[in-house]
Protein backbone atom coordinates (compact mmCIF):
# COMPACT_ATOMS: atom_id res chain seq x y z
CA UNK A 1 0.00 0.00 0.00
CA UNK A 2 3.01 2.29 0.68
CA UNK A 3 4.48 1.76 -2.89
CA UNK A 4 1.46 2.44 -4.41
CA UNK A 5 0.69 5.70 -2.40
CA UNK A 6 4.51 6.61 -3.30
CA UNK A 7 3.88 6.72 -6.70
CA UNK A 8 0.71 8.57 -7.09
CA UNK A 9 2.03 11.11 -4.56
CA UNK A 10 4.87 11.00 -7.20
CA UNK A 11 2.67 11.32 -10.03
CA UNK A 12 0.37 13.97 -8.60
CA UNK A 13 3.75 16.19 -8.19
CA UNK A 14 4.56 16.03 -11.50
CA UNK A 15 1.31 17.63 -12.13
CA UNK A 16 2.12 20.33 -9.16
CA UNK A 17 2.40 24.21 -10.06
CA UNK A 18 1.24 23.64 -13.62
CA UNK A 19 -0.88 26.78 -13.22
CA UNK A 20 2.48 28.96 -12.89
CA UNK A 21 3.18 27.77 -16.30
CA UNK A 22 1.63 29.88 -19.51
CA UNK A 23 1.49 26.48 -21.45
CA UNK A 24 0.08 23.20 -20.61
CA UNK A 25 1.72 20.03 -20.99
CA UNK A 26 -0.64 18.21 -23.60
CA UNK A 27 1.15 14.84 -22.02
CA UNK A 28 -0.78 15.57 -19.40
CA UNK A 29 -3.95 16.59 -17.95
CA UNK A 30 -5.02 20.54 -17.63
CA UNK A 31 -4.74 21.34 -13.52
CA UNK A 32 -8.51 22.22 -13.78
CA UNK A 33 -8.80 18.24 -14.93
CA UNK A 34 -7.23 16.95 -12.04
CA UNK A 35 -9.52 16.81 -9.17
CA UNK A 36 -8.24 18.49 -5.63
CA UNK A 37 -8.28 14.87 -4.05
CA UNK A 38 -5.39 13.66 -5.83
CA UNK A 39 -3.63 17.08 -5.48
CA UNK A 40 -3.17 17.05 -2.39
CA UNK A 41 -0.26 14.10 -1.70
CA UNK A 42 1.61 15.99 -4.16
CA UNK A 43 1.25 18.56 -1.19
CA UNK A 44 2.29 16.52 1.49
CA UNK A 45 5.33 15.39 -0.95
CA UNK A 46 6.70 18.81 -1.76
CA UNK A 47 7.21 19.81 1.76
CA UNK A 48 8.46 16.33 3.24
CA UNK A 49 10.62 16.29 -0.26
CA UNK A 50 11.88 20.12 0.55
CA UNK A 51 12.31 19.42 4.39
CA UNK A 52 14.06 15.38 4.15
CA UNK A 53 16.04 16.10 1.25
CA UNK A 54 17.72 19.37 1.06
CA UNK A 55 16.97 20.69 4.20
CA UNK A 56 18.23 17.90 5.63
CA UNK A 57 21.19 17.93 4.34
CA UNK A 58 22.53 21.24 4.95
CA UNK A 59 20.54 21.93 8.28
CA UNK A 60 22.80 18.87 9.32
CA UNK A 61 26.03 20.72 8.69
CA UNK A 62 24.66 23.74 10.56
CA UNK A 63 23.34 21.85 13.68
CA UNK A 64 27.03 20.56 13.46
CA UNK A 65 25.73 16.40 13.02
CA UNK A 66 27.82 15.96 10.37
CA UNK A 67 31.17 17.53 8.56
CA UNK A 68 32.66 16.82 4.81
CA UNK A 69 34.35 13.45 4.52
CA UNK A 70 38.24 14.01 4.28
CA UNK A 71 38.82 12.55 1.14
CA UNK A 72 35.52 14.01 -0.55
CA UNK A 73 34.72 17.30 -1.25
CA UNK A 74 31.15 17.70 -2.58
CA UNK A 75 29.95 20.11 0.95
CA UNK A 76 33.52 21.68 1.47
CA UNK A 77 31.35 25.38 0.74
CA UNK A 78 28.78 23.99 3.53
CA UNK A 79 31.13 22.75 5.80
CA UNK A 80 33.12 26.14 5.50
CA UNK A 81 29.78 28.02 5.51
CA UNK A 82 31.02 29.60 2.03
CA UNK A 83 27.82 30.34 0.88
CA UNK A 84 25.90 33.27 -0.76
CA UNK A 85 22.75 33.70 -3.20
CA UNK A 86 24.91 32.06 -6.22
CA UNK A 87 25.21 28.80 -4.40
CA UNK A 88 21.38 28.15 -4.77
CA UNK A 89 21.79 26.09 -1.55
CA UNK A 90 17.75 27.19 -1.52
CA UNK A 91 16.64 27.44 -5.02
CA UNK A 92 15.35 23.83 -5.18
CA UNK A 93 13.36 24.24 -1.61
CA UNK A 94 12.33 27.38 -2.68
CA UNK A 95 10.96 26.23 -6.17
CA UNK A 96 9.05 23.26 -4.69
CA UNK A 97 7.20 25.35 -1.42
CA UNK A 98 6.31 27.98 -3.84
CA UNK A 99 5.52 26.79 -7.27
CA UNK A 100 4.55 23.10 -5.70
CA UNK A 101 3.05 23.01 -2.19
CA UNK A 102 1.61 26.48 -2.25
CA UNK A 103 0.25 26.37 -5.87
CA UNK A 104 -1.32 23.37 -5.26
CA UNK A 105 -2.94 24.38 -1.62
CA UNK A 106 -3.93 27.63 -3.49
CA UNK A 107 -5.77 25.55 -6.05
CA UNK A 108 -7.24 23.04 -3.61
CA UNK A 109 -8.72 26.15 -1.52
CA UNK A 110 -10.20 27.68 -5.23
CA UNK A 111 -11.87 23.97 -5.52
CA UNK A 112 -13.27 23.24 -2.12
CA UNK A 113 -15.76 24.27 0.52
CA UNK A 114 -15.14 21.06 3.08
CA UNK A 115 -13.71 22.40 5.84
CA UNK A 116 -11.92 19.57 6.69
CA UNK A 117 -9.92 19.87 3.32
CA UNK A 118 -9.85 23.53 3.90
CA UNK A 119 -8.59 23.00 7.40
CA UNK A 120 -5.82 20.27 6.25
CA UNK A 121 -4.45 22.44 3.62
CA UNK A 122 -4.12 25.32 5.90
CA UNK A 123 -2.22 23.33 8.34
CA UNK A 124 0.33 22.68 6.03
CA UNK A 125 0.27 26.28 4.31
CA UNK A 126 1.44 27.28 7.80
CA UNK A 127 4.43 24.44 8.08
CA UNK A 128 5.23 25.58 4.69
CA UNK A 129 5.79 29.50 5.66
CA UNK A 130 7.44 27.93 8.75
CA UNK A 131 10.35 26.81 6.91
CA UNK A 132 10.89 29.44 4.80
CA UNK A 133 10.89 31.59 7.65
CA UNK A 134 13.05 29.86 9.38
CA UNK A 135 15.56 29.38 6.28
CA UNK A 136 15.42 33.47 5.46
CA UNK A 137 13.39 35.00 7.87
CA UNK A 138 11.67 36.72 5.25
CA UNK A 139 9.41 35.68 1.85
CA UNK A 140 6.42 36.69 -0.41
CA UNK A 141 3.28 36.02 1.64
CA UNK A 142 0.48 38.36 1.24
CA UNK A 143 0.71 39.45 -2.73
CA UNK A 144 2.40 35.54 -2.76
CA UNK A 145 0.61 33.19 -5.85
CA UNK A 146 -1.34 35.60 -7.77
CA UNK A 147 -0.05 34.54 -11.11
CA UNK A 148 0.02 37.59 -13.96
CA UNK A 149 -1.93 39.96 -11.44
CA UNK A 150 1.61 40.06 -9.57
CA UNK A 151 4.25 38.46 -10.48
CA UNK A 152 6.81 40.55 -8.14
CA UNK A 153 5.40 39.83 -4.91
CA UNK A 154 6.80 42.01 -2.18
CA UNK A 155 8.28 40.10 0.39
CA UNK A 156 6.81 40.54 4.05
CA UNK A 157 8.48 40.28 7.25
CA UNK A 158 9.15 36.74 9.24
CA UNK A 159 7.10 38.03 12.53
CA UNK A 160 4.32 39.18 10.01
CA UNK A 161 4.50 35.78 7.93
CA UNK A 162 4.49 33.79 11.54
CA UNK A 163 1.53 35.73 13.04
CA UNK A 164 -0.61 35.60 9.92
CA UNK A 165 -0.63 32.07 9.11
CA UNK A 166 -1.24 31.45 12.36
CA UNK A 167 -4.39 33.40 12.39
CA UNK A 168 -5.46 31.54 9.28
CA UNK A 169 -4.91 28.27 11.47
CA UNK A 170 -7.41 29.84 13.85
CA UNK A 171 -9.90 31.08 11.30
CA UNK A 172 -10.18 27.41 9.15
CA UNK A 173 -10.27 25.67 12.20
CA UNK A 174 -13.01 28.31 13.93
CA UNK A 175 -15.05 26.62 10.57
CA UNK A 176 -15.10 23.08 11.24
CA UNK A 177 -17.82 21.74 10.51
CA UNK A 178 -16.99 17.49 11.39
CA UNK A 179 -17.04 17.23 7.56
CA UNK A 180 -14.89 13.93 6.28
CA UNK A 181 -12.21 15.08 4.27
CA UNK A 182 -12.36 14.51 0.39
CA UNK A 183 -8.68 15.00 0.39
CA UNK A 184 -6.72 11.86 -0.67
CA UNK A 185 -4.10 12.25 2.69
CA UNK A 186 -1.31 9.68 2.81
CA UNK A 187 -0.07 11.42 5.94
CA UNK A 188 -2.47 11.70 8.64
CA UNK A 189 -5.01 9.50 7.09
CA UNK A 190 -7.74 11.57 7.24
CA UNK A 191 -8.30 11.77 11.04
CA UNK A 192 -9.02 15.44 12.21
CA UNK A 193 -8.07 14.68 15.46
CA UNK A 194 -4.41 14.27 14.13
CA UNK A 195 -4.81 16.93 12.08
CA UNK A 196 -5.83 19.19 14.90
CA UNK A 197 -3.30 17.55 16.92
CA UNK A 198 -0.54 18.55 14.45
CA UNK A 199 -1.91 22.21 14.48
CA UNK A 200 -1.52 22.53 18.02
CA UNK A 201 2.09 21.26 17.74
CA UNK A 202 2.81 24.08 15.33
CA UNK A 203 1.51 26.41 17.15
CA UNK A 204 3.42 25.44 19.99
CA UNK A 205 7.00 25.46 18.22
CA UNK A 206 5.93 28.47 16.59
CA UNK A 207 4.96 30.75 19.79
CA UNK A 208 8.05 29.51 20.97
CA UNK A 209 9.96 30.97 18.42
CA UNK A 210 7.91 34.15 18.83
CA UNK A 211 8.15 34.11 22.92
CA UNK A 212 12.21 33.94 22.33
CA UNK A 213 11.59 36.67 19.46
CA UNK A 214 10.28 39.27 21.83
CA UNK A 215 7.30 39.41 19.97
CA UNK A 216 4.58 39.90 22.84
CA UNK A 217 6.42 37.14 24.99
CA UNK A 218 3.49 37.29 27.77
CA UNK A 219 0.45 36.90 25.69
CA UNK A 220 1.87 33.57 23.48
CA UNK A 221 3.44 32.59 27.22
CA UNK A 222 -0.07 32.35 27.99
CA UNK A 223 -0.92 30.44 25.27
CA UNK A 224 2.06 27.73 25.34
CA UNK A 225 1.01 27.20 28.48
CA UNK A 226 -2.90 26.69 27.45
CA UNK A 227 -1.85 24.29 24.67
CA UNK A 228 0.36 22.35 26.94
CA UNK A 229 -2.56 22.35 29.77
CA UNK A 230 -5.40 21.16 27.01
CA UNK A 231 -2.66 18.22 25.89
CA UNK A 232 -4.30 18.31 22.53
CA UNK A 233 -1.94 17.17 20.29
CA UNK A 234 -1.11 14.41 18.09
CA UNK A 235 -0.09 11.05 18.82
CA UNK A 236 2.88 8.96 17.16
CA UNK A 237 4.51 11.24 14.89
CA UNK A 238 3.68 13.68 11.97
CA UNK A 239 5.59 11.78 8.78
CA UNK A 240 5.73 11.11 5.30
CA UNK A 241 6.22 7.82 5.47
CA UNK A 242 5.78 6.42 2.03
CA UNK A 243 9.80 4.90 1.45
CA UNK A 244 10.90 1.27 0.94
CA UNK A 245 13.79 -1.20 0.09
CA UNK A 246 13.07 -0.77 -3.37
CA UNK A 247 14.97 0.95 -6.84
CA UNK A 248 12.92 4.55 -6.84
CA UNK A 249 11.33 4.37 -3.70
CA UNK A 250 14.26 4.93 -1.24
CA UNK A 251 14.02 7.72 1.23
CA UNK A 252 14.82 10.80 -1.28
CA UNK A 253 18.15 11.87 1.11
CA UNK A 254 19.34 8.68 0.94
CA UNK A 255 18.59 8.44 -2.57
CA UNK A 256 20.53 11.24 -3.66
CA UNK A 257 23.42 11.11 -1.01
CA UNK A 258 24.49 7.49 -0.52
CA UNK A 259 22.69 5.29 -3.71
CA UNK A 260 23.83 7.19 -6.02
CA UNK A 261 27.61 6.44 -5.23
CA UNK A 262 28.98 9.26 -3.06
CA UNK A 263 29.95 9.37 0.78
CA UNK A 264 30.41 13.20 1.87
CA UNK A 265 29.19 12.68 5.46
CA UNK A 266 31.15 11.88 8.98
CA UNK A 267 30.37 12.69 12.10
CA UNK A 268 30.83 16.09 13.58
CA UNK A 269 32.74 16.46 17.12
CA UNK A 270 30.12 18.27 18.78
CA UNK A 271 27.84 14.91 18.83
CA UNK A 272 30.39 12.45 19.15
CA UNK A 273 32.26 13.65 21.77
CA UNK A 274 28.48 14.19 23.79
CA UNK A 275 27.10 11.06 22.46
CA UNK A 276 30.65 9.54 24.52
CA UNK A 277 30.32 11.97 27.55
CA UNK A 278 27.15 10.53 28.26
CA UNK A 279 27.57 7.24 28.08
CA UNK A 280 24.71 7.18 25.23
CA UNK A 281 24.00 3.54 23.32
CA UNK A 282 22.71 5.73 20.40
CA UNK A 283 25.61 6.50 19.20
CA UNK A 284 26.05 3.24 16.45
CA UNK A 285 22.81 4.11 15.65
CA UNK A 286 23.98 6.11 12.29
CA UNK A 287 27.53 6.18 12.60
CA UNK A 288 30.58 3.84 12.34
CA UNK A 289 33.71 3.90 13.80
CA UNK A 290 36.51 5.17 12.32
CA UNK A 291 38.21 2.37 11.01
CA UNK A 292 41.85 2.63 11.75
CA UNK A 293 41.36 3.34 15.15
CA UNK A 294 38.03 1.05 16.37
CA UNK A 295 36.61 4.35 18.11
CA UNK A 296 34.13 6.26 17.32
CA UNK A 297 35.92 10.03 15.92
CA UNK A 298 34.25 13.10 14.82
CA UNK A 299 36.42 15.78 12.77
CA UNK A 300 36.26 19.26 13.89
CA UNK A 301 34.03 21.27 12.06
CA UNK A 302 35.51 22.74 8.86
CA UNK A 303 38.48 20.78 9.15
CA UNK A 304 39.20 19.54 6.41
CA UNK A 305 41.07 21.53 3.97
CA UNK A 306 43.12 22.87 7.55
CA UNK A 307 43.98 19.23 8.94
CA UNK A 308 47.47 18.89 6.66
CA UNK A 309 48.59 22.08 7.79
CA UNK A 310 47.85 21.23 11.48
CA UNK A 311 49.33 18.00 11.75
CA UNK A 312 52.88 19.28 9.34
CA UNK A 313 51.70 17.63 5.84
CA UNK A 314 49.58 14.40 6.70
CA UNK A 315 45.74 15.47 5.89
CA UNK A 316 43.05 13.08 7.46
CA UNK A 317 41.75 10.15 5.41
CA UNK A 318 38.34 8.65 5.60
CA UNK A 319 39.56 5.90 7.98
CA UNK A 320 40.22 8.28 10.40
CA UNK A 321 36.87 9.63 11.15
CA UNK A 322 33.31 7.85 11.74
CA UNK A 323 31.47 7.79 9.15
CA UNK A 324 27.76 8.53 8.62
CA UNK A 325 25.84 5.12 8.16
CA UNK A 326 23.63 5.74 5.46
CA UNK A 327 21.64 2.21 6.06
CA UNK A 328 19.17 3.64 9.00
CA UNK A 329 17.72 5.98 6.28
CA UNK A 330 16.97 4.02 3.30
CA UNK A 331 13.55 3.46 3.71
CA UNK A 332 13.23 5.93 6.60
CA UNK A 333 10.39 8.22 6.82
CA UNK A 334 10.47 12.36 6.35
CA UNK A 335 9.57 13.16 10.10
CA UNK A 336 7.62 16.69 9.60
CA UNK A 337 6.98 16.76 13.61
CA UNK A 338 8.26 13.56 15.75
CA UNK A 339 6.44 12.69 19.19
CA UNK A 340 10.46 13.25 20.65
CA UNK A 341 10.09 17.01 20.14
CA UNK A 342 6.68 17.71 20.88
CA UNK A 343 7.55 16.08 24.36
CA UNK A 344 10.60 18.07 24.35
CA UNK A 345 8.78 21.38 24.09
CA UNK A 346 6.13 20.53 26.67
CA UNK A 347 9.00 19.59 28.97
CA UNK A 348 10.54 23.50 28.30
CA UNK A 349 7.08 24.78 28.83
CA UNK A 350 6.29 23.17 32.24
CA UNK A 351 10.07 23.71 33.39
CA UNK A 352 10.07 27.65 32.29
CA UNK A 353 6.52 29.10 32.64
CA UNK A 354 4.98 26.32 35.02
CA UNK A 355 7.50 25.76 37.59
CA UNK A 356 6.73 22.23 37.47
CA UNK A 357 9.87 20.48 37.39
CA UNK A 358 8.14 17.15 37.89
CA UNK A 359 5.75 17.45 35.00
CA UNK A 360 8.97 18.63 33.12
CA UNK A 361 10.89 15.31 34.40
CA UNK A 362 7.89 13.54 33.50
CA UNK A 363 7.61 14.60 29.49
CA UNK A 364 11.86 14.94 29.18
CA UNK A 365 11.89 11.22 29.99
CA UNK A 366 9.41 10.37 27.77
CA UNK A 367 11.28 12.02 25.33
CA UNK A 368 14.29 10.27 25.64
CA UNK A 369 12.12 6.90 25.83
CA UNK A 370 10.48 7.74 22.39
CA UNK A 371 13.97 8.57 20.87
CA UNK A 372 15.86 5.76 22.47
CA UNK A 373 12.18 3.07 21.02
CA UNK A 374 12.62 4.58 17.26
CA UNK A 375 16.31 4.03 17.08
CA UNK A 376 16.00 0.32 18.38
CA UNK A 377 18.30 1.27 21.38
CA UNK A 378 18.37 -0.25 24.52
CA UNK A 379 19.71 0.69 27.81
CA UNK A 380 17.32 3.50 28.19
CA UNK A 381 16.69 3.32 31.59
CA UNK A 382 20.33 2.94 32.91
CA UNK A 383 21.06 6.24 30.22
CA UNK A 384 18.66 8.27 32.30
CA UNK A 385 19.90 7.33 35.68
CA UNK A 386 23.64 8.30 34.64
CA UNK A 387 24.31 11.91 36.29
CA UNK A 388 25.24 13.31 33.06
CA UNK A 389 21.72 13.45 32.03
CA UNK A 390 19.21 12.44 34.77
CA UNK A 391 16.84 15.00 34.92
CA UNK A 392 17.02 15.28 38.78
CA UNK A 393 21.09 15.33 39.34
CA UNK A 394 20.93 18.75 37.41
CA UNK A 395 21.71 21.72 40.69
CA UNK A 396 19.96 24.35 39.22
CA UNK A 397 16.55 25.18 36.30
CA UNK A 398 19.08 26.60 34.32
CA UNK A 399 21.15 23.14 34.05
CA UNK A 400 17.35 21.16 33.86
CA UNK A 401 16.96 23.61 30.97
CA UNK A 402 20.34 23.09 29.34
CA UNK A 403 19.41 19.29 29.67
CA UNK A 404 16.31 19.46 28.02
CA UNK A 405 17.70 21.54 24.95
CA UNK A 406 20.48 18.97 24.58
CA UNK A 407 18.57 16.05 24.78
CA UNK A 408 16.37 17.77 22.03
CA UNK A 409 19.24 18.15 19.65
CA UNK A 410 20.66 14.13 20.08
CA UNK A 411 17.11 13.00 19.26
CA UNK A 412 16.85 14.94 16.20
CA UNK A 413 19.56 13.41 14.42
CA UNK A 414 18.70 11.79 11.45
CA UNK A 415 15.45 12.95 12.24
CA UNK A 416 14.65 16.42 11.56
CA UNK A 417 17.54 18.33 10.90
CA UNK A 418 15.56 21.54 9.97
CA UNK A 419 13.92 21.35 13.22
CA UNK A 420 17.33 21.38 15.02
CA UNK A 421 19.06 23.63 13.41
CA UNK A 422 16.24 26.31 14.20
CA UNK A 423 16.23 25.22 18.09
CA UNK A 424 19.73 25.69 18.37
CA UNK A 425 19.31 28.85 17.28
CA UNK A 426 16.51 29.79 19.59
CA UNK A 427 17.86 28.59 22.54
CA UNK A 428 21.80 29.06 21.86
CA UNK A 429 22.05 25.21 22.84
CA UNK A 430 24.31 23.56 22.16
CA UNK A 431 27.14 26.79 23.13
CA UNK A 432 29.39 27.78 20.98
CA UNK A 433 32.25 27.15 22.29
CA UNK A 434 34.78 29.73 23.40
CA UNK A 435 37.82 27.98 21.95
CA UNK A 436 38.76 27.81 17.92
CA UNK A 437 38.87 24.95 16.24
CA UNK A 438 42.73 25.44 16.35
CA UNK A 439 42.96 25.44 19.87
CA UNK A 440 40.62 22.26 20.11
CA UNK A 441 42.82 20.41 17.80
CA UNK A 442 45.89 21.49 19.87
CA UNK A 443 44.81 20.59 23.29
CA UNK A 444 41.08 18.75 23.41
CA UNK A 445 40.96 19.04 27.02
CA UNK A 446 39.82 22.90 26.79
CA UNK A 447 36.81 21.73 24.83
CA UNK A 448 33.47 21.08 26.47
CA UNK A 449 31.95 18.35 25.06
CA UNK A 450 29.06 18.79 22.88
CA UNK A 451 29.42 22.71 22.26
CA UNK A 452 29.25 23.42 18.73
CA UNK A 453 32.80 25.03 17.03
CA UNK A 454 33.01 27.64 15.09
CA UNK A 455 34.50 26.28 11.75
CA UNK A 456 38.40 25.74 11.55
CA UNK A 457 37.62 27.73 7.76
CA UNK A 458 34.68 29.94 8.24
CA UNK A 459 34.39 32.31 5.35
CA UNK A 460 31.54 34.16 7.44
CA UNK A 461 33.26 37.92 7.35
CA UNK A 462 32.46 38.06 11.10
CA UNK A 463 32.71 34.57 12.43
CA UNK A 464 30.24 32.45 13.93
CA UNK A 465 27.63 29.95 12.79
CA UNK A 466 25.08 30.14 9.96
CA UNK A 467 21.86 31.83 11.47
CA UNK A 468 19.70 31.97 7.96
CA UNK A 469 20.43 30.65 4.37
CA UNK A 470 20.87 33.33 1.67
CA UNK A 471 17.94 34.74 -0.60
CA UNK A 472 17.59 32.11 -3.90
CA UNK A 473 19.18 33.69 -7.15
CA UNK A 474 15.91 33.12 -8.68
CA UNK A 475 14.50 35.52 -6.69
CA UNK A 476 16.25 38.12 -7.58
CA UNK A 477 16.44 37.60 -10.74
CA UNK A 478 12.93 37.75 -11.31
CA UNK A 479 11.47 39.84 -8.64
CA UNK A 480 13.10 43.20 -8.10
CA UNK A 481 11.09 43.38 -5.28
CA UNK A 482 13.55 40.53 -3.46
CA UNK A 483 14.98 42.30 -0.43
CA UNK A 484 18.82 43.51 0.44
CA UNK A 485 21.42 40.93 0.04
CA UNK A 486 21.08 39.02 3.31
CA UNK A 487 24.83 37.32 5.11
CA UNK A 488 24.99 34.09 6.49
CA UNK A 489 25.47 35.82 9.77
CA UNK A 490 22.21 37.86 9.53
CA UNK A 491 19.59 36.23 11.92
CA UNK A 492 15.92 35.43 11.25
CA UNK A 493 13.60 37.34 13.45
CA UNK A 494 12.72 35.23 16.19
CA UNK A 495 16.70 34.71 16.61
CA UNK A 496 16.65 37.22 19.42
CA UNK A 497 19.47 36.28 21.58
């Protein structure tokens, strides 16, 4: 049943955004021919496709997962964060949430009045403006997909994108009706309750992000703390889980990464050397140990061009690092929200507006358990009673916090790399650590394991870590409305701190 949902969503997408076009295919059917049921996995496909794929891939550079093989060099620019709007690291993303998932909510909404369908497609309008928020902060939105009446959208604010998709949320789901949906919904199966589930979830990441923003912190305080007191939200996890063990149906990162005959990735030194501090079993979980020295190595971030200077003319080879093992992903699914980081946010939300440190205990644990049940690890229990991170050997709220945020970022390895990339941001966590890359290299005792590095060759003018992606060259070239050239530096608006 999974193949065959694969390949209509696959077929449906092919048929995505045809209305952008002047001409229509005669190979295929007019969009007004193809009714909004079948539309809408092509939906669901754009923005898992978007989010698992490329998203994933460089998001796991930034959250500092993973670093470019020694002896490969397709992500040496991503690894060095040398990166501006000719790389088109976003033109592909950008392409399929606009002239894809958009285009084809916009049509569905034309099409429809079941609120249900309405609802559903509104749901994922808002994940979609989610991500490109988070990727550039700003993005066309309210003269967005009007064809020939405006084809140079202007581009509106993040906090203005955030807060008005969220009102739509509130506004389709004010119009329930208990309609079935029509929709054809791989996804979430057609069961409002998981639908309104996943709503709530966004809402809660997203006032989050607003709370940490400074964008009237009290009054979504008040509502993070509703949603988490309701307990509304979905159950399992929100993913696109259509992949298999089978020629053109493997998991589209894996796909594109590992099938096709390259091997960029190995593991980053900010999660090996925490994965080891704590003692954690999910560590062979997607990586390998190096295989010279039996041990499980990450390279320092940005490394790699540096490491034959360092060590006096012998570079790093590939058996000197753990690699990333590609296997785990395969068939894995495109996690749009897991059940790990829903629990994970409730956790923050009891710990930092409820004062309930048991309740926080309570979901962080559960966290870990979900994590520790996906991967097929075992040991759970034993992990959570080691000091390093049992919930209840941390002095202070501040280290219970700290806890909670790094927990957050193991479990969304090879998960949802987006998704951790913008929570480090929001809550600084993992630290950057104080020390270069040079000085880690030197003498690894100054480093605190698990604090991100700031890359040995960073080709941000200022230094640092990546905090948005650069504007797509697209844009600009076809909308003069496209704003300032934006740095890698420049932070997205809810990036606050």
């Amino acid at each position: 049943m999974k193949k065959i949902l694969f390949l209509a969503a696959i077929g449906t997408m092919l048929l995505s955004g045809c209305d952008l076009d002047i001409n229509e295919d005669p190979n295929y059917p007019a969009s007004s021919e193809v009714t909004t049921d079948l539309v809408f996995p092509a939906v669901e496909n754009a923005i898992a496709d978007a989010s698992g794929d490329q998203m994933f891939n460089y998001a796991g550079f930034f959250a500092q997962y993973f670093d470019q093989m020694p002896e490969a060099n397709q992500y040496n620019d991503v690894a060095e964060l040398h990166l501006d709007e000719k790389s088109d690291l976003f033109v592909r993303c950008y392409r399929s949430l606009y002239a894809g998932a958009l285009a084809d909510i916009a049509d569905i909404l034309k099409r429809t009045e079941n609120t249900s369908d309405i609802y559903a497609c509104t749901v994922m309008r808002a994940l979609t403006y989610q991500l490109l928020v988070d990727n550039m902060s700003d993005a066309p939105y309210s003269e967005a997909l009007m064809g020939s009446a405006n084809a140079k959208p202007k581009w509106d604010d993040g906090q203005t994108i955030y807060e008005g998709v969220l009102k739509e949320l509130d506004e389709a789901e004010s119009k329930l009706t208990g309609e079935i949906m029509t929709l054809t919904d791989p996804m979430l199966n057609k069961n409002m309750n998981q639908w309104r589930g996943f709503a709530n979830a966004l809402r809660l990441r997203m006032y989050m992000r607003l709370i940490d923003g400074n964008v009237d912190a009290s009054g979504y305080t008040a509502k993070v703390k509703k949603l988490v007191a309701d307990n509304n939200f979905f159950k399992g996890d929100v993913a696109w889980d259509v992949f298999s063990n089978a020629e053109g149906q493997y998991n589209p990162w894996y796909q594109s990464k590992f099938r096709l005959g390259t091997a960029n990735h190995c593991a980053a030194l900010p999660l090996v050397s925490y994965y080891k501090i704590t003692s954690d079993p999910r560590i062979s979980f997607a990586l390998a140990k190096a295989s010279k020295s039996k041990e499980y190595v990450g390279q320092i971030p940005g490394s790699k061009t540096t490491m034959k200077e360092w060590q006096k003319g012998t570079a790093w080879k590939n058996e000197d690092v753990s690699a990333i093992n590609y296997t785990p992903a395969i068939s894995m699914p495109i996690f749009l929200f897991t059940q790990s980081e829903l629990l994970f946010l409730k956790a923050e939300v009891e710990l930092r507006f409820n004062n309930n440190a048991a309740a926080a205990k309570a979901d962080y644990d559960a966290a870990v358990k979900n994590d520790f049940t996906w991967r097929g690890a075992e040991g759970v229990d034993k992990f959570l009673a080691g000091n390093a991170v049992n919930f209840d050997a941390q002095p202070t709220t501040a280290d219970k916090l700290k806890l909670i945020y790094m927990q957050k970022w193991v479990a969304l390895f090879y998960r949802d790399h987006m998704e951790a990339w913008s929570e480090a941001r929001r809550t600084d966590t993992p630290a950057l650590s104080s020390k270069s890359a040079k000085d880690i290299f030197t003498d690894s005792s100054v480093y605190t394991p698990g604090e991100f590095v700031e890359p040995a060759v960073d080709y941000i003018v200022a230094g640092g870590l990546a905090k948005r992606v650069p504007y797509p060259s697209t844009a600009r070239q076809l909308n003069e409305n496209t704003p300032p050239i934006k740095l890698l530096s420049d932070k997205v608006f809810w990036d606050a701190k």
